[in-house]
Protein backbone atom coordinates (compact mmCIF):
# COMPACT_ATOMS: atom_id res chain seq x y z
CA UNK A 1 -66.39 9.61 116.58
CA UNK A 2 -65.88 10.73 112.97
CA UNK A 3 -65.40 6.70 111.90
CA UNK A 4 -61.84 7.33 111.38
CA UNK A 5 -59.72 4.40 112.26
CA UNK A 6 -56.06 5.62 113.52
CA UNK A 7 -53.86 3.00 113.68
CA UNK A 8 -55.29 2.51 110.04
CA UNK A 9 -51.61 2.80 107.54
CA UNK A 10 -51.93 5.78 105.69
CA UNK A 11 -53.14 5.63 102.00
CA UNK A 12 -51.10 7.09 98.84
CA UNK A 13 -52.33 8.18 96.15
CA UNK A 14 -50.85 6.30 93.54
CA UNK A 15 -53.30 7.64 90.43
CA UNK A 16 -51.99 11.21 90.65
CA UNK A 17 -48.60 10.55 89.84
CA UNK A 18 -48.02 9.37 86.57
CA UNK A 19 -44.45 7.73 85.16
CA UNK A 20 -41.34 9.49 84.14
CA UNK A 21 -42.16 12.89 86.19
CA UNK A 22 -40.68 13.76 89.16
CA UNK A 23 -41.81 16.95 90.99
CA UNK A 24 -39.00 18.93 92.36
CA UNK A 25 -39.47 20.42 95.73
CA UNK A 26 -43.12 20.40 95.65
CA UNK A 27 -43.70 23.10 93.74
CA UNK A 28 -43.72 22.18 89.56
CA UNK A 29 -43.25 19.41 88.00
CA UNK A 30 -39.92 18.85 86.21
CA UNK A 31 -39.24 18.30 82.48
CA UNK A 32 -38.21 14.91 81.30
CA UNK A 33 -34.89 14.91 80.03
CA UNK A 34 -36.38 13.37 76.94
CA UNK A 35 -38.78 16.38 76.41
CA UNK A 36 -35.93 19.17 77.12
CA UNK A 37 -33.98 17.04 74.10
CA UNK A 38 -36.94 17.24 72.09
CA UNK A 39 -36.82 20.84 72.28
CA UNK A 40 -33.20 21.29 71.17
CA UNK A 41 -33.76 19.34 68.57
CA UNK A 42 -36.99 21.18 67.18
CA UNK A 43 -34.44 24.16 67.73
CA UNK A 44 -31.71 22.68 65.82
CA UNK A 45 -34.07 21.68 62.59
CA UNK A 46 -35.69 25.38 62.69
CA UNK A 47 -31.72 26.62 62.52
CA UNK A 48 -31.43 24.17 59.64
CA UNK A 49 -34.45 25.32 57.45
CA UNK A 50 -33.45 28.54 58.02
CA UNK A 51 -29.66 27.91 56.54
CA UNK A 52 -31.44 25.67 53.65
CA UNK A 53 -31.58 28.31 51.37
CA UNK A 54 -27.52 29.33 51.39
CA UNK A 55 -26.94 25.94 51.05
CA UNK A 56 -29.22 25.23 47.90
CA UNK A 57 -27.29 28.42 46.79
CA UNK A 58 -24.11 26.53 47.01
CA UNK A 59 -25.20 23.60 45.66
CA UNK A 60 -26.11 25.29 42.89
CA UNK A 61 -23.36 27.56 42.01
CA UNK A 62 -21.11 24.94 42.68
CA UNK A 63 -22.72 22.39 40.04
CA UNK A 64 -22.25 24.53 37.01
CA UNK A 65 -26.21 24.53 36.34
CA UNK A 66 -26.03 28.33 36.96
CA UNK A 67 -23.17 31.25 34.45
CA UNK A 68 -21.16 32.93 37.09
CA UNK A 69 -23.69 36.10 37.02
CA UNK A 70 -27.13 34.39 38.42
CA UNK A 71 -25.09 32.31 40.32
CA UNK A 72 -23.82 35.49 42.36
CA UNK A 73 -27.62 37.08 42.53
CA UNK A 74 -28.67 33.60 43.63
CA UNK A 75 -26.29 33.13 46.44
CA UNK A 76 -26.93 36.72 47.73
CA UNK A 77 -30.85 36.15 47.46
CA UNK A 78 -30.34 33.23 49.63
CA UNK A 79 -28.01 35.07 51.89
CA UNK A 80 -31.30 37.81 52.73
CA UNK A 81 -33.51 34.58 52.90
CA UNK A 82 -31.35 32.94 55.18
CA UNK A 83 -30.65 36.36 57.68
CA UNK A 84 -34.04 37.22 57.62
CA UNK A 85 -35.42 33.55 58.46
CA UNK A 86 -32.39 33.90 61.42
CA UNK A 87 -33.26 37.09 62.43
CA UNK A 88 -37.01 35.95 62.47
CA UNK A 89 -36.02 32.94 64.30
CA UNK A 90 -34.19 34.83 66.98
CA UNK A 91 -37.11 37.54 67.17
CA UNK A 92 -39.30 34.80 68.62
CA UNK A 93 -37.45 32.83 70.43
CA UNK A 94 -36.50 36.27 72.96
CA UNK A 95 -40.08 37.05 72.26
CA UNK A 96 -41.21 33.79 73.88
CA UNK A 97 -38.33 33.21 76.08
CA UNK A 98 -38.82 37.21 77.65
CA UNK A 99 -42.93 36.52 78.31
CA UNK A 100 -42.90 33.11 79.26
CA UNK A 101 -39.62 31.48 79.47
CA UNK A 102 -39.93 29.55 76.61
CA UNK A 103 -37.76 28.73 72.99
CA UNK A 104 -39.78 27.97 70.40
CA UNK A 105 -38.52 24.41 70.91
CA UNK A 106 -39.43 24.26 74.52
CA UNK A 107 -42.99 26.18 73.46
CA UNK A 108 -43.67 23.14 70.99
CA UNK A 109 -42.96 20.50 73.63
CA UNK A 110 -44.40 22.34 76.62
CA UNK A 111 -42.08 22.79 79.03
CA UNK A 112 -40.75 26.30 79.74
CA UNK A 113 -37.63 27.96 82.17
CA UNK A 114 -37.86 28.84 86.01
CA UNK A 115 -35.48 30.04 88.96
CA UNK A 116 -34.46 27.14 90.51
CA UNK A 117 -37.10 27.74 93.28
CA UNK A 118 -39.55 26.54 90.56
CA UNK A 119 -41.91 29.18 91.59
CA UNK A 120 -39.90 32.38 89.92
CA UNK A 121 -39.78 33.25 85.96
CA UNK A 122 -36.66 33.51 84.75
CA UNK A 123 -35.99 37.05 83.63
CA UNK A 124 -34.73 37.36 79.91
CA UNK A 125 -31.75 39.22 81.25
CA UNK A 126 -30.71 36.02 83.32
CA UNK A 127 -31.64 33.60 80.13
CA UNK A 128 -29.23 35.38 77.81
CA UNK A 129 -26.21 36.47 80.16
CA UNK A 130 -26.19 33.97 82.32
CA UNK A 131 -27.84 30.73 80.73
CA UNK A 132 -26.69 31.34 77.12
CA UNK A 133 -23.46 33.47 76.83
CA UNK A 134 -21.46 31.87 79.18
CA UNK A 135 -21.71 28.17 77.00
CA UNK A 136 -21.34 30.26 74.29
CA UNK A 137 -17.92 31.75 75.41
CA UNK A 138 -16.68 28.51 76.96
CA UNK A 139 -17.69 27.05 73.32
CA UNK A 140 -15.25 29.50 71.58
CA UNK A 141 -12.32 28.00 73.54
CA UNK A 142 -9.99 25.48 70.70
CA UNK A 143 -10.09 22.11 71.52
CA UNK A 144 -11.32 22.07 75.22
CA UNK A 145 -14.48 24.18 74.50
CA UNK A 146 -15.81 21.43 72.62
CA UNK A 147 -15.23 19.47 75.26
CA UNK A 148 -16.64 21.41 78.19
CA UNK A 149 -19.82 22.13 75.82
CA UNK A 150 -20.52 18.06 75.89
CA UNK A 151 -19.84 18.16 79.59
CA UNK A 152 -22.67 20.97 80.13
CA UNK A 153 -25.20 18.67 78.30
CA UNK A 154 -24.42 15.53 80.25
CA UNK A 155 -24.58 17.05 84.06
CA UNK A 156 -28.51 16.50 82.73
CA UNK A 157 -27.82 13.28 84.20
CA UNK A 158 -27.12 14.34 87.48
CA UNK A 159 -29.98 14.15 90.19
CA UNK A 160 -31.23 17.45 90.39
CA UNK A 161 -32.14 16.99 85.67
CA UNK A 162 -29.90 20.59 85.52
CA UNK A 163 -27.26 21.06 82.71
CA UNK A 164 -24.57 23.05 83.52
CA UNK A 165 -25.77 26.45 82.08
CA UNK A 166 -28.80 25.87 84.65
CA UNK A 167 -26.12 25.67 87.58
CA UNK A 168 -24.65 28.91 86.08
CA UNK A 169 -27.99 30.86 85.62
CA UNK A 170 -30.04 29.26 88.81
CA UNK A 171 -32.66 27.75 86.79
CA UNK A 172 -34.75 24.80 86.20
CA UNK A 173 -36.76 23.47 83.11
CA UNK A 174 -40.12 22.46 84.03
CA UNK A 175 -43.28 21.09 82.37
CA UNK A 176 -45.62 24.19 81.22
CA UNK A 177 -49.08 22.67 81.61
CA UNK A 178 -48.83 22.18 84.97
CA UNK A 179 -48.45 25.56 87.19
CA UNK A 180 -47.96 26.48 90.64
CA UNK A 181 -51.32 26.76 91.63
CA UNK A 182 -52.28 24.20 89.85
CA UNK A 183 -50.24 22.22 92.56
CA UNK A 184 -51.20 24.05 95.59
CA UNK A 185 -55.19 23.66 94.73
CA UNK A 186 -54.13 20.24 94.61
CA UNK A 187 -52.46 19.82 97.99
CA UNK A 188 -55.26 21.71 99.44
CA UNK A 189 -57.47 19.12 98.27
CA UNK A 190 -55.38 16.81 100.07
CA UNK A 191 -54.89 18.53 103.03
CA UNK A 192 -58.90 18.21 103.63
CA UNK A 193 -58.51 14.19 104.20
CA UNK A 194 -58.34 12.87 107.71
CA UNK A 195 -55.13 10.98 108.36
């Protein structure tokens, strides 16, 4: 005999799970809804340095510190600022979100976009058409859309952590530091140990 003792109870391992992650089908581990808010956030103050300038344009016209003249080349050098600072914005974010399923948000936090089998990327085809433009249409809707667009952020709270433009697009947000095979190596580890 191998000294293994049977009718022993089995053992967990209670170290390799920490607090506040869940894994999702065994394969990643998902994002805390915390860290996917995080990254809208980030997202949402990037937007808003990026639209600083057009408003510091505005301010200034509007305060009578500027003649009508430089107030005119001021607000459309702050225009260029502010479309080019967009434009760069949106540059990276399909940049990141076409290699590895990430916003620039989502990069910053580390967590990053899968199919919902948490194994697949998700394509940047899927991310726009399906994840993005459909909110965005529903958000264009007078009076309702407003509604609706809360109603997509709170199904976070549902079970499965998936807004509603992940039930549209068949995807998941999950943690980027920890991959599949990182996983796998680990459950091979596992499997080694005599129950």
């Amino acid at each position: 005999m191998d000294g293994q003792n049977f009718y022993a109870p089995p053992q967990a391992d209670l170290q390799g799970s920490q607090s506040g992650q869940e894994y999702g089908y065994g394969a990643m581990v998902l994002a805390s809804r915390l860290s996917r808010l995080g990254a809208v956030c980030l997202n949402s103050l990037i937007l808003g340095v990026a639209s600083a300038p057009v408003i510091m344009a505005v301010v200034l016209s509007d305060s009578g510190a500027m003649n009508s003249t430089d107030a005119g080349y001021m607000m459309i050098l702050m225009i260029v600022i502010s479309a080019v600072s967009y434009l760069g914005f949106l540059g990276f974010n399909l940049y990141y979100l076409a290699k590895d399923g990430q916003s620039i948000g989502k990069k910053l936090v580390g967590i990053k976009i899968v199919r919902s089998d948490l194994r697949t990327p998700a394509t940047l085809g899927r991310l726009v058409f399906a994840r993005w433009f459909p909110i965005y249409a529903i958000q264009l809707i007078p009076c309702l859309g407003d509604l609706l667009y809360l109603a997509n952020f709170l199904m976070i709270f549902g079970a499965e952590q998936k807004c509603g433009h992940d039930h549209i697009a068949d995807t998941h947000v999950v943690r980027a530091d920890v991959s599949y095979d990182d996983l796998m190596e680990e459950e091979d580890n596992y499997s080694d140990v005599a129950w």
